[in-house]
PDB file of N, CA and C in Angstrom:
ATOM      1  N   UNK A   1      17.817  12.137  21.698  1.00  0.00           N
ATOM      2  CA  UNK A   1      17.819  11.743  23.094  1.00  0.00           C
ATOM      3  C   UNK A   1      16.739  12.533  23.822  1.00  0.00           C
ATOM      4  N   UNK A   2      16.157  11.773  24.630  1.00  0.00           N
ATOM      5  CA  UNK A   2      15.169  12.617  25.424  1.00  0.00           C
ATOM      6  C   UNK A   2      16.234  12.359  27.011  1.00  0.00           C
ATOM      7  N   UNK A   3      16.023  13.500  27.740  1.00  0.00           N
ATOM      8  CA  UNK A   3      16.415  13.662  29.173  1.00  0.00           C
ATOM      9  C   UNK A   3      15.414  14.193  29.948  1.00  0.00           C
ATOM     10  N   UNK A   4      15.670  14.087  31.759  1.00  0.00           N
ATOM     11  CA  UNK A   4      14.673  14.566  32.436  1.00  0.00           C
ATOM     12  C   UNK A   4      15.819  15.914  32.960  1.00  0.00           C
ATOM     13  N   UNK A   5      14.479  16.403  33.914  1.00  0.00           N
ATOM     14  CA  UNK A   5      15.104  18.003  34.084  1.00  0.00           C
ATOM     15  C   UNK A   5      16.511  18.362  34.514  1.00  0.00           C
ATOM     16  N   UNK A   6      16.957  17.391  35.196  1.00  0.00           N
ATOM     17  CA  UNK A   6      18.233  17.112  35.884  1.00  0.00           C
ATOM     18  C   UNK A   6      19.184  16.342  34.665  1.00  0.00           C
ATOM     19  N   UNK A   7      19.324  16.041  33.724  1.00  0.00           N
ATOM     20  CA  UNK A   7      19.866  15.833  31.960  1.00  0.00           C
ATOM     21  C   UNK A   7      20.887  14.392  32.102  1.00  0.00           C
ATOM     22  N   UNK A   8      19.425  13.213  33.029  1.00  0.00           N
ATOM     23  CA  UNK A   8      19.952  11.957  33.367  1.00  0.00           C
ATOM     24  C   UNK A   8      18.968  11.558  31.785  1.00  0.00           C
ATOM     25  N   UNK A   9      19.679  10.455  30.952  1.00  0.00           N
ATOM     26  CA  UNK A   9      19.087  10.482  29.872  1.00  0.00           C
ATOM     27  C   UNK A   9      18.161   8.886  29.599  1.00  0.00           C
ATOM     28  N   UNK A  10      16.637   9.321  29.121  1.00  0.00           N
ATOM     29  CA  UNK A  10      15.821   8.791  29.847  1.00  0.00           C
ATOM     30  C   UNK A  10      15.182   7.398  28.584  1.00  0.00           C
ATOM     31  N   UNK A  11      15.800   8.114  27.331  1.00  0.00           N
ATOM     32  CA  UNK A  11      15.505   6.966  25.712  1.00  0.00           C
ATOM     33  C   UNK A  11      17.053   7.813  24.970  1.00  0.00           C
ATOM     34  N   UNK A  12      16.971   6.708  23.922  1.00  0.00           N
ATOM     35  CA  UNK A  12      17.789   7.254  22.724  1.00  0.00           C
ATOM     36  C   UNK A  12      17.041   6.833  21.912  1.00  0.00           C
ATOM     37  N   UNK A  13      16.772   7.158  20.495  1.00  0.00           N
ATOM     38  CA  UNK A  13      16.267   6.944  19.079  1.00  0.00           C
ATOM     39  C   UNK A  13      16.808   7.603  18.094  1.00  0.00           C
ATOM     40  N   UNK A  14      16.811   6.836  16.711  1.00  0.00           N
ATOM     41  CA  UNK A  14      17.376   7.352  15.787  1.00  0.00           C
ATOM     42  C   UNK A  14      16.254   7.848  14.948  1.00  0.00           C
ATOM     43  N   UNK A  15      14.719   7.847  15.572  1.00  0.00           N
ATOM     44  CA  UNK A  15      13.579   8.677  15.141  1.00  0.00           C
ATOM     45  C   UNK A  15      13.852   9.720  15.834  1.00  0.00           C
ATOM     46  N   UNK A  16      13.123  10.792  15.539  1.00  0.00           N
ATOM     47  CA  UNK A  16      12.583  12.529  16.197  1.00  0.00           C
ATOM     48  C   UNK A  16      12.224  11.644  17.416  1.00  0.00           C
ATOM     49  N   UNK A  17      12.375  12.148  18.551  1.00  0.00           N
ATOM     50  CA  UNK A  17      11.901  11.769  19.803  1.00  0.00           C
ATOM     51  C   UNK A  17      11.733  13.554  20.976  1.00  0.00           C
ATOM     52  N   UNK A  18      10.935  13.542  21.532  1.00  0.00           N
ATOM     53  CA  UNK A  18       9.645  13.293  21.929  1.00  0.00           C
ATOM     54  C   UNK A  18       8.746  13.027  20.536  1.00  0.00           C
ATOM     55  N   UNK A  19       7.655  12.623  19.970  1.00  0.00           N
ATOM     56  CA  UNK A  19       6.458  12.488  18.957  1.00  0.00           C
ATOM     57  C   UNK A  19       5.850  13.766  19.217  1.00  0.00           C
ATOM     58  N   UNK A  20       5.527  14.899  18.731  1.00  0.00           N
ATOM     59  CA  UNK A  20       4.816  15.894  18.907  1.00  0.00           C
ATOM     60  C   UNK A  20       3.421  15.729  18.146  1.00  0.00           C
ATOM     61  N   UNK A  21       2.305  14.781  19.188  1.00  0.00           N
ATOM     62  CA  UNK A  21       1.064  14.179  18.780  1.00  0.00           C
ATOM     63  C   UNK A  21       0.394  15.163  17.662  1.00  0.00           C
ATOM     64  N   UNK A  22       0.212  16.175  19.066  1.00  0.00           N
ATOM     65  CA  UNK A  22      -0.733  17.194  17.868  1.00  0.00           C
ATOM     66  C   UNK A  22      -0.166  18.254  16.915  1.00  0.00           C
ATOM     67  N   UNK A  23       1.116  18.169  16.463  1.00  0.00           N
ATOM     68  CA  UNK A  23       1.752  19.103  15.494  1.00  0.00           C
ATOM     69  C   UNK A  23       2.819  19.358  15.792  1.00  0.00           C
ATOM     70  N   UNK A  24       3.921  19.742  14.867  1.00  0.00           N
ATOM     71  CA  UNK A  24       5.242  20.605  15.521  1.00  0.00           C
ATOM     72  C   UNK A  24       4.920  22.252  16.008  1.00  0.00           C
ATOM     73  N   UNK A  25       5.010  22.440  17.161  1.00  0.00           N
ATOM     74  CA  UNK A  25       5.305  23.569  17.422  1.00  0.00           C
ATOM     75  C   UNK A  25       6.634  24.189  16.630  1.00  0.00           C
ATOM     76  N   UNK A  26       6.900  25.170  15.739  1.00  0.00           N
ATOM     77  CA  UNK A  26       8.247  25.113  15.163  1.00  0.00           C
ATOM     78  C   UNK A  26       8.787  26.158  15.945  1.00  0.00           C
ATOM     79  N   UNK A  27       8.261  26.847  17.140  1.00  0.00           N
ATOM     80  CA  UNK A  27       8.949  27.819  17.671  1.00  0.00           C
ATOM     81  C   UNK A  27       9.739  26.980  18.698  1.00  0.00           C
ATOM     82  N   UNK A  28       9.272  25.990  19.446  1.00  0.00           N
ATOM     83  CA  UNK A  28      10.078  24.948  20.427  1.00  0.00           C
ATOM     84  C   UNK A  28      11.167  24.773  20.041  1.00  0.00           C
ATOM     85  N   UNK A  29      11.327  24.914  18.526  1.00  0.00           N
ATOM     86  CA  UNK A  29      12.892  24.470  18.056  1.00  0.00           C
ATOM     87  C   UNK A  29      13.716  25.448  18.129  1.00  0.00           C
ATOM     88  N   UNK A  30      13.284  26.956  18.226  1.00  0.00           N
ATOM     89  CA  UNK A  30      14.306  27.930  18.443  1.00  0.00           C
ATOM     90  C   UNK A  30      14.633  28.198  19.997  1.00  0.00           C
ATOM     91  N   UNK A  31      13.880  27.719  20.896  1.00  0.00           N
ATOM     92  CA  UNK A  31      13.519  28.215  22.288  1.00  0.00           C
ATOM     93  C   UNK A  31      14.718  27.239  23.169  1.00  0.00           C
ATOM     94  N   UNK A  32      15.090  27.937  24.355  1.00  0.00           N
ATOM     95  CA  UNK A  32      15.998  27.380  25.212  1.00  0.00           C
ATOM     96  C   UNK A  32      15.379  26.600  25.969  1.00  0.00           C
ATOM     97  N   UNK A  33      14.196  25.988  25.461  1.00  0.00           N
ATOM     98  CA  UNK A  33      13.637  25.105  26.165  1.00  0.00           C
ATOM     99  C   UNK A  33      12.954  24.164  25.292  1.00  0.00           C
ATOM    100  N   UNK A  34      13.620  23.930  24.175  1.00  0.00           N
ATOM    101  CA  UNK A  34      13.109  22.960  23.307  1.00  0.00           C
ATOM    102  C   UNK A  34      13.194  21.422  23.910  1.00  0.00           C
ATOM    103  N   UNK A  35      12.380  20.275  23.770  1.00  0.00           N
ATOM    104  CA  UNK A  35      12.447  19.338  24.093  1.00  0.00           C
ATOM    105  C   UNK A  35      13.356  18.369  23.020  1.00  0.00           C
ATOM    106  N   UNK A  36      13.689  18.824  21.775  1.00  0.00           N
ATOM    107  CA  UNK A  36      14.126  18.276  20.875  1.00  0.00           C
ATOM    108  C   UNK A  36      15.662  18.294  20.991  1.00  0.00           C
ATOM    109  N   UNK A  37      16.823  17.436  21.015  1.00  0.00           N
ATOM    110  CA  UNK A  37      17.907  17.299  21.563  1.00  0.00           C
ATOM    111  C   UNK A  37      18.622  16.424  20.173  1.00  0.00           C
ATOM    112  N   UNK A  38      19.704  16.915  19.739  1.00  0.00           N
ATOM    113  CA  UNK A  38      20.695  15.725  18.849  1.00  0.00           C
ATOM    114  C   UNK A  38      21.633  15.444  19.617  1.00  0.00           C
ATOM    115  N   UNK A  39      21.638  14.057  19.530  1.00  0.00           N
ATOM    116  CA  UNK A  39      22.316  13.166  20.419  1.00  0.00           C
ATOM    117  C   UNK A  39      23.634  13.044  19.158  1.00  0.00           C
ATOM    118  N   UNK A  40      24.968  13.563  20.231  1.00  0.00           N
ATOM    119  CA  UNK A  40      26.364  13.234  19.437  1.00  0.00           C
ATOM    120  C   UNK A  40      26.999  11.915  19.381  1.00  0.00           C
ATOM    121  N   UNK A  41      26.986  11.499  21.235  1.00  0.00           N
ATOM    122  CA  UNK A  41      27.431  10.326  21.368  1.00  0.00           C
ATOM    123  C   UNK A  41      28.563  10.170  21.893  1.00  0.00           C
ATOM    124  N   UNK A  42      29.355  10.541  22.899  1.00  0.00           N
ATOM    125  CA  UNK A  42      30.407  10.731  23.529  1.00  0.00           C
ATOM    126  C   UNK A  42      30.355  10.141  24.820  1.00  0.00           C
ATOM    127  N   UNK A  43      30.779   9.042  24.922  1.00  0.00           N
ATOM    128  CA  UNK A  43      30.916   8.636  26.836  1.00  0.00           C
ATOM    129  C   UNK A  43      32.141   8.242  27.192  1.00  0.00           C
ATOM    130  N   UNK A  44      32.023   8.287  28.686  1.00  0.00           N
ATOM    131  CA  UNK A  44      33.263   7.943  29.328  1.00  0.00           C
ATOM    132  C   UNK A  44      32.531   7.160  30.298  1.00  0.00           C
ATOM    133  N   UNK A  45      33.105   5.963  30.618  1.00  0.00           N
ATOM    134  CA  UNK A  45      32.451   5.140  30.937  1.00  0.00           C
ATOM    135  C   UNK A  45      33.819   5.027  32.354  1.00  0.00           C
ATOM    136  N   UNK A  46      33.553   3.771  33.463  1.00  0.00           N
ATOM    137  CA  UNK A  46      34.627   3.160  33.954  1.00  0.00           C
ATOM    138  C   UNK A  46      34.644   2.090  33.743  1.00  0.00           C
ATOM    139  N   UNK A  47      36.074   1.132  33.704  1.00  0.00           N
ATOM    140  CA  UNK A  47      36.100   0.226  33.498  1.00  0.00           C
ATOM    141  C   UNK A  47      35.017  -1.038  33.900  1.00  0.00           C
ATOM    142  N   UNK A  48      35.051  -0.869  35.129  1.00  0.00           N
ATOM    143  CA  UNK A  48      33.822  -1.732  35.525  1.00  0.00           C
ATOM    144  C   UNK A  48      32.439  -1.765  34.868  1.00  0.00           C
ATOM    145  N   UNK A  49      32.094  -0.032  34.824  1.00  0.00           N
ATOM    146  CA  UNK A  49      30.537  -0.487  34.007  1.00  0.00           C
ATOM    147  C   UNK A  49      30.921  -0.814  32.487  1.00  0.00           C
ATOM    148  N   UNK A  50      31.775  -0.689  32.124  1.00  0.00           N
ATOM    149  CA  UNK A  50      32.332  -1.048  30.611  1.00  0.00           C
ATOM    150  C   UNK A  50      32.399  -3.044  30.584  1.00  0.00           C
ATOM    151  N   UNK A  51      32.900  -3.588  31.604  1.00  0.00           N
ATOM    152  CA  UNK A  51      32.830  -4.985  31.719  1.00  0.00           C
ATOM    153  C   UNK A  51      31.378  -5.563  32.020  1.00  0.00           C
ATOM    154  N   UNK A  52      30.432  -4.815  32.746  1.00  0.00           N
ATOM    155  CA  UNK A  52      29.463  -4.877  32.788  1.00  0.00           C
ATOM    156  C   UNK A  52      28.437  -5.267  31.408  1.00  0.00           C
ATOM    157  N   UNK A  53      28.634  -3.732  31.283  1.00  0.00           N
ATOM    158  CA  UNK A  53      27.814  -3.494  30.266  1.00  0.00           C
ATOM    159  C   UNK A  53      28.097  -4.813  28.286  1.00  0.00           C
ATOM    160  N   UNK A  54      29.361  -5.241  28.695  1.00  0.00           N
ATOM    161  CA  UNK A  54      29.665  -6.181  27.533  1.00  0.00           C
ATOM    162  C   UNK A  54      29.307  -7.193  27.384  1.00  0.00           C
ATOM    163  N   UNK A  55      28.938  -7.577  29.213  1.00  0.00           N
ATOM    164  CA  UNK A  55      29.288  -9.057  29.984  1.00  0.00           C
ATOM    165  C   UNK A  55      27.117  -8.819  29.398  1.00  0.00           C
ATOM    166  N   UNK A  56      26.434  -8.395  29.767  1.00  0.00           N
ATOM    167  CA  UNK A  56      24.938  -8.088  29.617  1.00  0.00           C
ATOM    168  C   UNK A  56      24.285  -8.540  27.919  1.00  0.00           C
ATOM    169  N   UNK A  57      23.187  -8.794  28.717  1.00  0.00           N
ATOM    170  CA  UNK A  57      22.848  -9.417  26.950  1.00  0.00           C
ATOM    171  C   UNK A  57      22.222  -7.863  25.795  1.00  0.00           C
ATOM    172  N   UNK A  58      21.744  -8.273  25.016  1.00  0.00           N
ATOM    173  CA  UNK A  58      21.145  -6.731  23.432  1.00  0.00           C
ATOM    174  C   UNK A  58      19.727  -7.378  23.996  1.00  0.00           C
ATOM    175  N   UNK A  59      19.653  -5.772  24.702  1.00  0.00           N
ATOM    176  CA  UNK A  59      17.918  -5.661  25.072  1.00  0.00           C
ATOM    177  C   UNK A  59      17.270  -5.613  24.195  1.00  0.00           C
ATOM    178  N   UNK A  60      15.688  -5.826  24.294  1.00  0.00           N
ATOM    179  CA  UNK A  60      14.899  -5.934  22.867  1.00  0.00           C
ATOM    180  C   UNK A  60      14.982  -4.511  22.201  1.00  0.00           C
ATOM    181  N   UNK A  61      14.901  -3.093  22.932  1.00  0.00           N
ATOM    182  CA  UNK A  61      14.813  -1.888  22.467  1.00  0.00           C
ATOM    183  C   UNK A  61      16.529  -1.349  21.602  1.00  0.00           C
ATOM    184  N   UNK A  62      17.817  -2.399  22.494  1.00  0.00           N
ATOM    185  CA  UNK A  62      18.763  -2.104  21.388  1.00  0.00           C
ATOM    186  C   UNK A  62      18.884  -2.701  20.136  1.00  0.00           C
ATOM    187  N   UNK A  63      18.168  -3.891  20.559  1.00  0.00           N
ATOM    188  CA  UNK A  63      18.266  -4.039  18.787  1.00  0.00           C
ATOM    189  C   UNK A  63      17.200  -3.986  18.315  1.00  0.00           C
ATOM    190  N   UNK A  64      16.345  -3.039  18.492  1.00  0.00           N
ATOM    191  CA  UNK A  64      15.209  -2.066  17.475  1.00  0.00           C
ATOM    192  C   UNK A  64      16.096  -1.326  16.778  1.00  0.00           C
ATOM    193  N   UNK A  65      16.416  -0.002  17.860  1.00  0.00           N
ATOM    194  CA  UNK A  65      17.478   0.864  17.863  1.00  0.00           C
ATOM    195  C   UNK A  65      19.129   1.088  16.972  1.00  0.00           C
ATOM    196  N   UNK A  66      19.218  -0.024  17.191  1.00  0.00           N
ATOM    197  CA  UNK A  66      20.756  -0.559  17.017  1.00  0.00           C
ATOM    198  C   UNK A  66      21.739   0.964  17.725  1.00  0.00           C
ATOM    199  N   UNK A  67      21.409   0.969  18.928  1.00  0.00           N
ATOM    200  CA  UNK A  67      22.279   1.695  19.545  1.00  0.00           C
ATOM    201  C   UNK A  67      22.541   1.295  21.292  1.00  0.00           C
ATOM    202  N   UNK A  68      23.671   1.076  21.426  1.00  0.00           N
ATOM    203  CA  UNK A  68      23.990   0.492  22.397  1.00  0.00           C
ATOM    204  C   UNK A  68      23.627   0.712  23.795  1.00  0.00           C
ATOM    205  N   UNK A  69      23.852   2.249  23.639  1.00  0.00           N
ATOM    206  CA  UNK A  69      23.548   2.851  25.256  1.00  0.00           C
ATOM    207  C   UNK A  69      22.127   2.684  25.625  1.00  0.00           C
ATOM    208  N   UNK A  70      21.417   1.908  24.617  1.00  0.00           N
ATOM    209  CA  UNK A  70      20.103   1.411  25.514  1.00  0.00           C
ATOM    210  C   UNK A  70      20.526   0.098  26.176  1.00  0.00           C
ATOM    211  N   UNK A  71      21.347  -0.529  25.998  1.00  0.00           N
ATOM    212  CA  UNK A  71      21.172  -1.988  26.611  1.00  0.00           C
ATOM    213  C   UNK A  71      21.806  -1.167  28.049  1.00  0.00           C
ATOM    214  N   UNK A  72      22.481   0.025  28.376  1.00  0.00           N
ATOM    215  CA  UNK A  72      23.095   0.451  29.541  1.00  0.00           C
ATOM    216  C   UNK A  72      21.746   1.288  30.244  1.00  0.00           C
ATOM    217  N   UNK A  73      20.807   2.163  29.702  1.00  0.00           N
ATOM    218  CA  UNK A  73      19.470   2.416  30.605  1.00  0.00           C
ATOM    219  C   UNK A  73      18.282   1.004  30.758  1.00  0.00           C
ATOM    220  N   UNK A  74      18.485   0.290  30.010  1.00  0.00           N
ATOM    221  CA  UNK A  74      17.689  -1.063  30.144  1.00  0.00           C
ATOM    222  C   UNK A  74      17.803  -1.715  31.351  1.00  0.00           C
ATOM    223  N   UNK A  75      19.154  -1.555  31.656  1.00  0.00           N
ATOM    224  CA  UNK A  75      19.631  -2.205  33.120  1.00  0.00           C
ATOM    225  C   UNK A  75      19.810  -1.511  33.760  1.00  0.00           C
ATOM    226  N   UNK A  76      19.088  -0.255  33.989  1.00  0.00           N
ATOM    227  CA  UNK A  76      19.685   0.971  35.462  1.00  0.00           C
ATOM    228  C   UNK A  76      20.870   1.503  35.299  1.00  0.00           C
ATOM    229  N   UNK A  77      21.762   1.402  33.956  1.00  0.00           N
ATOM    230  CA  UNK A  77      23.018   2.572  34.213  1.00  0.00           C
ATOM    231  C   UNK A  77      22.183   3.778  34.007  1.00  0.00           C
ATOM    232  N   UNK A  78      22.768   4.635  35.012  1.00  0.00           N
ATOM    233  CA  UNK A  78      22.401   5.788  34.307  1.00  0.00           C
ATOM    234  C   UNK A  78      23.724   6.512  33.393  1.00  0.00           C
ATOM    235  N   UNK A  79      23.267   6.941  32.415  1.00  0.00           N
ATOM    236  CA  UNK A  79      23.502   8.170  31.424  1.00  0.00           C
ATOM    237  C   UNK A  79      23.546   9.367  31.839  1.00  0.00           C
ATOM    238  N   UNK A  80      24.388  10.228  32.142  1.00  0.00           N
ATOM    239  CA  UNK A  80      24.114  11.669  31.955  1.00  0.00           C
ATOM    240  C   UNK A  80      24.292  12.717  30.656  1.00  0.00           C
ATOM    241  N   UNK A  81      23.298  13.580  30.308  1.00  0.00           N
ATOM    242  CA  UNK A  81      23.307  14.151  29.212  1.00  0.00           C
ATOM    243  C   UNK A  81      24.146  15.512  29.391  1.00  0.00           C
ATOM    244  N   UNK A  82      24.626  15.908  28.457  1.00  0.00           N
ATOM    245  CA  UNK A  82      25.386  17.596  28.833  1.00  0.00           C
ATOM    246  C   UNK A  82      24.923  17.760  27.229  1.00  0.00           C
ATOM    247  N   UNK A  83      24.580  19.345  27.116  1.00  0.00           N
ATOM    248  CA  UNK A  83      24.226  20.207  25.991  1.00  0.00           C
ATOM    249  C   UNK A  83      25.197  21.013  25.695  1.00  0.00           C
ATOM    250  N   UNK A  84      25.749  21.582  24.479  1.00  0.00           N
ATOM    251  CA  UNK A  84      26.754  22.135  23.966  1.00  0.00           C
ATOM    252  C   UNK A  84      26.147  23.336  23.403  1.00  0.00           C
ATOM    253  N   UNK A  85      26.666  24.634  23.254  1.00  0.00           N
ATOM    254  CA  UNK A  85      25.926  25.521  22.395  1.00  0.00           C
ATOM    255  C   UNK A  85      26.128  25.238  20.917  1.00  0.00           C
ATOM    256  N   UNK A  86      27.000  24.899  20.247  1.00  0.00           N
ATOM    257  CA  UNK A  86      26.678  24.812  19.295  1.00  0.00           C
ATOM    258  C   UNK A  86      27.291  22.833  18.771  1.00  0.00           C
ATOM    259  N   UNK A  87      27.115  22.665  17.405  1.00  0.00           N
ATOM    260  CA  UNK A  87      27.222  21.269  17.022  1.00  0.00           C
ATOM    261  C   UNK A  87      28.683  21.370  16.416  1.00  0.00           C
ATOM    262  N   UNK A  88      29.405  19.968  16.647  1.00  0.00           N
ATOM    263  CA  UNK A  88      30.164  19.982  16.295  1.00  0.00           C
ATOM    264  C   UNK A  88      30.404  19.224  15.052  1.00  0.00           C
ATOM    265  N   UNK A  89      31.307  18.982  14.244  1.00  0.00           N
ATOM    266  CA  UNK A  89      31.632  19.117  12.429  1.00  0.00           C
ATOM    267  C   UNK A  89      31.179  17.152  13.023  1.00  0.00           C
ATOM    268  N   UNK A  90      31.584  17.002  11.673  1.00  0.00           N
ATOM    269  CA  UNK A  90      31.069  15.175  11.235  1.00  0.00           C
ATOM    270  C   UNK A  90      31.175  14.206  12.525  1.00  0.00           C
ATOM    271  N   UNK A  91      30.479  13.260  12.729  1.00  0.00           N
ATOM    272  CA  UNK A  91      31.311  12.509  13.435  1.00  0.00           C
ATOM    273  C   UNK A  91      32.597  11.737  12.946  1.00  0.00           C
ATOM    274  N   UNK A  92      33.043  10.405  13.687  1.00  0.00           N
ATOM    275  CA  UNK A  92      33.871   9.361  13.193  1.00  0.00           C
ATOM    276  C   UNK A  92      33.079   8.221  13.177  1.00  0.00           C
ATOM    277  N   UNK A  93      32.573   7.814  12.148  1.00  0.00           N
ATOM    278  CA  UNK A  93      32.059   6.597  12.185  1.00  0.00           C
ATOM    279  C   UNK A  93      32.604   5.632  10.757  1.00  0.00           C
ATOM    280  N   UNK A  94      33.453   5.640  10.317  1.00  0.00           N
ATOM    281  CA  UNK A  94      33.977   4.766   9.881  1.00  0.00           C
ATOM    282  C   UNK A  94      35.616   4.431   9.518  1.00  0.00           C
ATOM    283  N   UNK A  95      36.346   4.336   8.409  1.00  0.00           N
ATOM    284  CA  UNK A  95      37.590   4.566   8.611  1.00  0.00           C
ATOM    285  C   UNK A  95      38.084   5.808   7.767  1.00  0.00           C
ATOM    286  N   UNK A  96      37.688   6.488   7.099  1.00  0.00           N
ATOM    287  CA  UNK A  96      37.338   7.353   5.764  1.00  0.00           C
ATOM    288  C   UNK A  96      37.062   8.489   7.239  1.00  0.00           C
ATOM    289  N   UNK A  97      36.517   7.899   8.215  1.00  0.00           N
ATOM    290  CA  UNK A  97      36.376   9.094   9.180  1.00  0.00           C
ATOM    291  C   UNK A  97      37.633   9.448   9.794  1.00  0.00           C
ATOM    292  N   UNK A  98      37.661   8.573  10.068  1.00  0.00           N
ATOM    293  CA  UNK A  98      39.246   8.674  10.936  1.00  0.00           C
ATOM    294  C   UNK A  98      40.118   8.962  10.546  1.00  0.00           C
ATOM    295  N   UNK A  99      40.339   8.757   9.125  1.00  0.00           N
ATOM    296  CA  UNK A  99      41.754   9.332   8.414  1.00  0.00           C
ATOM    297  C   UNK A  99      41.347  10.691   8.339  1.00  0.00           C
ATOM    298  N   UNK A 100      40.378  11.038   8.141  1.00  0.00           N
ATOM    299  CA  UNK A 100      40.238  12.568   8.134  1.00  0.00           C
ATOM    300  C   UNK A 100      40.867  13.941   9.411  1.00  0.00           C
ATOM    301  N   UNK A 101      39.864  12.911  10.488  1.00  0.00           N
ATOM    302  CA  UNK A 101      40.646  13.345  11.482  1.00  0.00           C
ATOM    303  C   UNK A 101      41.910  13.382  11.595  1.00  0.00           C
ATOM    304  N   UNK A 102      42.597  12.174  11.552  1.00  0.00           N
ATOM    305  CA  UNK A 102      44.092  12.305  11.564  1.00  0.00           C
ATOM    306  C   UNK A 102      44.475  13.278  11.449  1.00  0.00           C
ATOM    307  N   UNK A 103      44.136  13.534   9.651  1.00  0.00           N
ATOM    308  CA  UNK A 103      45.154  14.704   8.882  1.00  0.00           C
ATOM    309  C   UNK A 103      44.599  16.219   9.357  1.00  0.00           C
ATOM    310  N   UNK A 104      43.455  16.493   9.681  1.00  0.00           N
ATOM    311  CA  UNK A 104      43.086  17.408  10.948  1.00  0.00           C
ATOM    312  C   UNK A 104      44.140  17.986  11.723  1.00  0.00           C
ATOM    313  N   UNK A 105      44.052  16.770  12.832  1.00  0.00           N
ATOM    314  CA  UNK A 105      44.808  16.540  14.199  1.00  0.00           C
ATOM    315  C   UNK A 105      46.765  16.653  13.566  1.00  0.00           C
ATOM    316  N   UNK A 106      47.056  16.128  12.404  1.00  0.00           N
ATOM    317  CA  UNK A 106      48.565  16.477  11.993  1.00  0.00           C
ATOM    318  C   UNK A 106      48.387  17.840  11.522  1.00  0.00           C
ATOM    319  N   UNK A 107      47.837  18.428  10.982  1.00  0.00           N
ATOM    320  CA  UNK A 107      48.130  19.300  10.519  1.00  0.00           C
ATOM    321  C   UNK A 107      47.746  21.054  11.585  1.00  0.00           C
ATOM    322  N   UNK A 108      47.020  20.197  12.219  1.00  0.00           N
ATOM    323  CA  UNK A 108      47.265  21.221  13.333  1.00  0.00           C
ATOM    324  C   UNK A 108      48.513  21.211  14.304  1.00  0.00           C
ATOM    325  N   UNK A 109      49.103  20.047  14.370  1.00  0.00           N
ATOM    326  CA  UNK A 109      50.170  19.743  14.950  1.00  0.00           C
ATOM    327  C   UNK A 109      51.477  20.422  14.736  1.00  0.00           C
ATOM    328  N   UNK A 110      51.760  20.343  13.399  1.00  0.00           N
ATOM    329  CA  UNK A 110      52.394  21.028  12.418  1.00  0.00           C
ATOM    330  C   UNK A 110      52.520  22.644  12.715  1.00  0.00           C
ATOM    331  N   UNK A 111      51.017  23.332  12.446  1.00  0.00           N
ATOM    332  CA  UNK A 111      51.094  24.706  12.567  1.00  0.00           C
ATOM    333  C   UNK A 111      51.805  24.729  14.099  1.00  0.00           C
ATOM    334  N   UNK A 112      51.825  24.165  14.973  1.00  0.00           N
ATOM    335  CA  UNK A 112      52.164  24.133  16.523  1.00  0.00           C
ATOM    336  C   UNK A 112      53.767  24.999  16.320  1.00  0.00           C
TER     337      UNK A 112
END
């Protein structure tokens, strides 16, 4: 994800985004001011821009992409970005994901 200074979010890609023309700087990547960002993927939307956003057609850049929250900056939603200090474990992206979680989420339940 690229964002502007205020962390309204401005592209998504599943390439490296910004392109660093003339080389990687590799110190940018340790610096609190790196331009380089991994996008997790977490929104909360409201209902309305959620009916919106369904009711809207797959902009040409989401289905380059195949990621949705462009068809929502394509049309003026804005996105806001928030940064985490550190990354968090796998996502959920399939069902093999989710059962995982589950037994996670029970078994922490359990120790309760």
């Amino acid at each position: 994800v690229v964002s502007d200074r205020f962390g309204k979010a401005m592209y998504f890609s599943r390439a490296p985004i910004p392109f660093a023309r003339e080389g990687m700087d590799e110190s940018l990547l340790q610096s609190d001011n790196t331009p380089w960002l991994r996008h997790i993927g977490m929104y909360a939307y409201k209902v309305k821009t959620l009916k919106l956003l369904s009711a809207l057609e797959v902009s040409v850049v989401e289905d380059l992409e195949k990621l949705e929250q462009l068809r929502a900056l394509w049309n003026g939603i804005h996105i806001q970005v928030a940064s985490i200090a550190t990354a968090p474990g796998h996502g959920v992206d399939t069902q093999e994901d989710l059962e995982r979680v589950r037994n996670i989420i029970s078994k922490e339940l359990c120790a309760v």
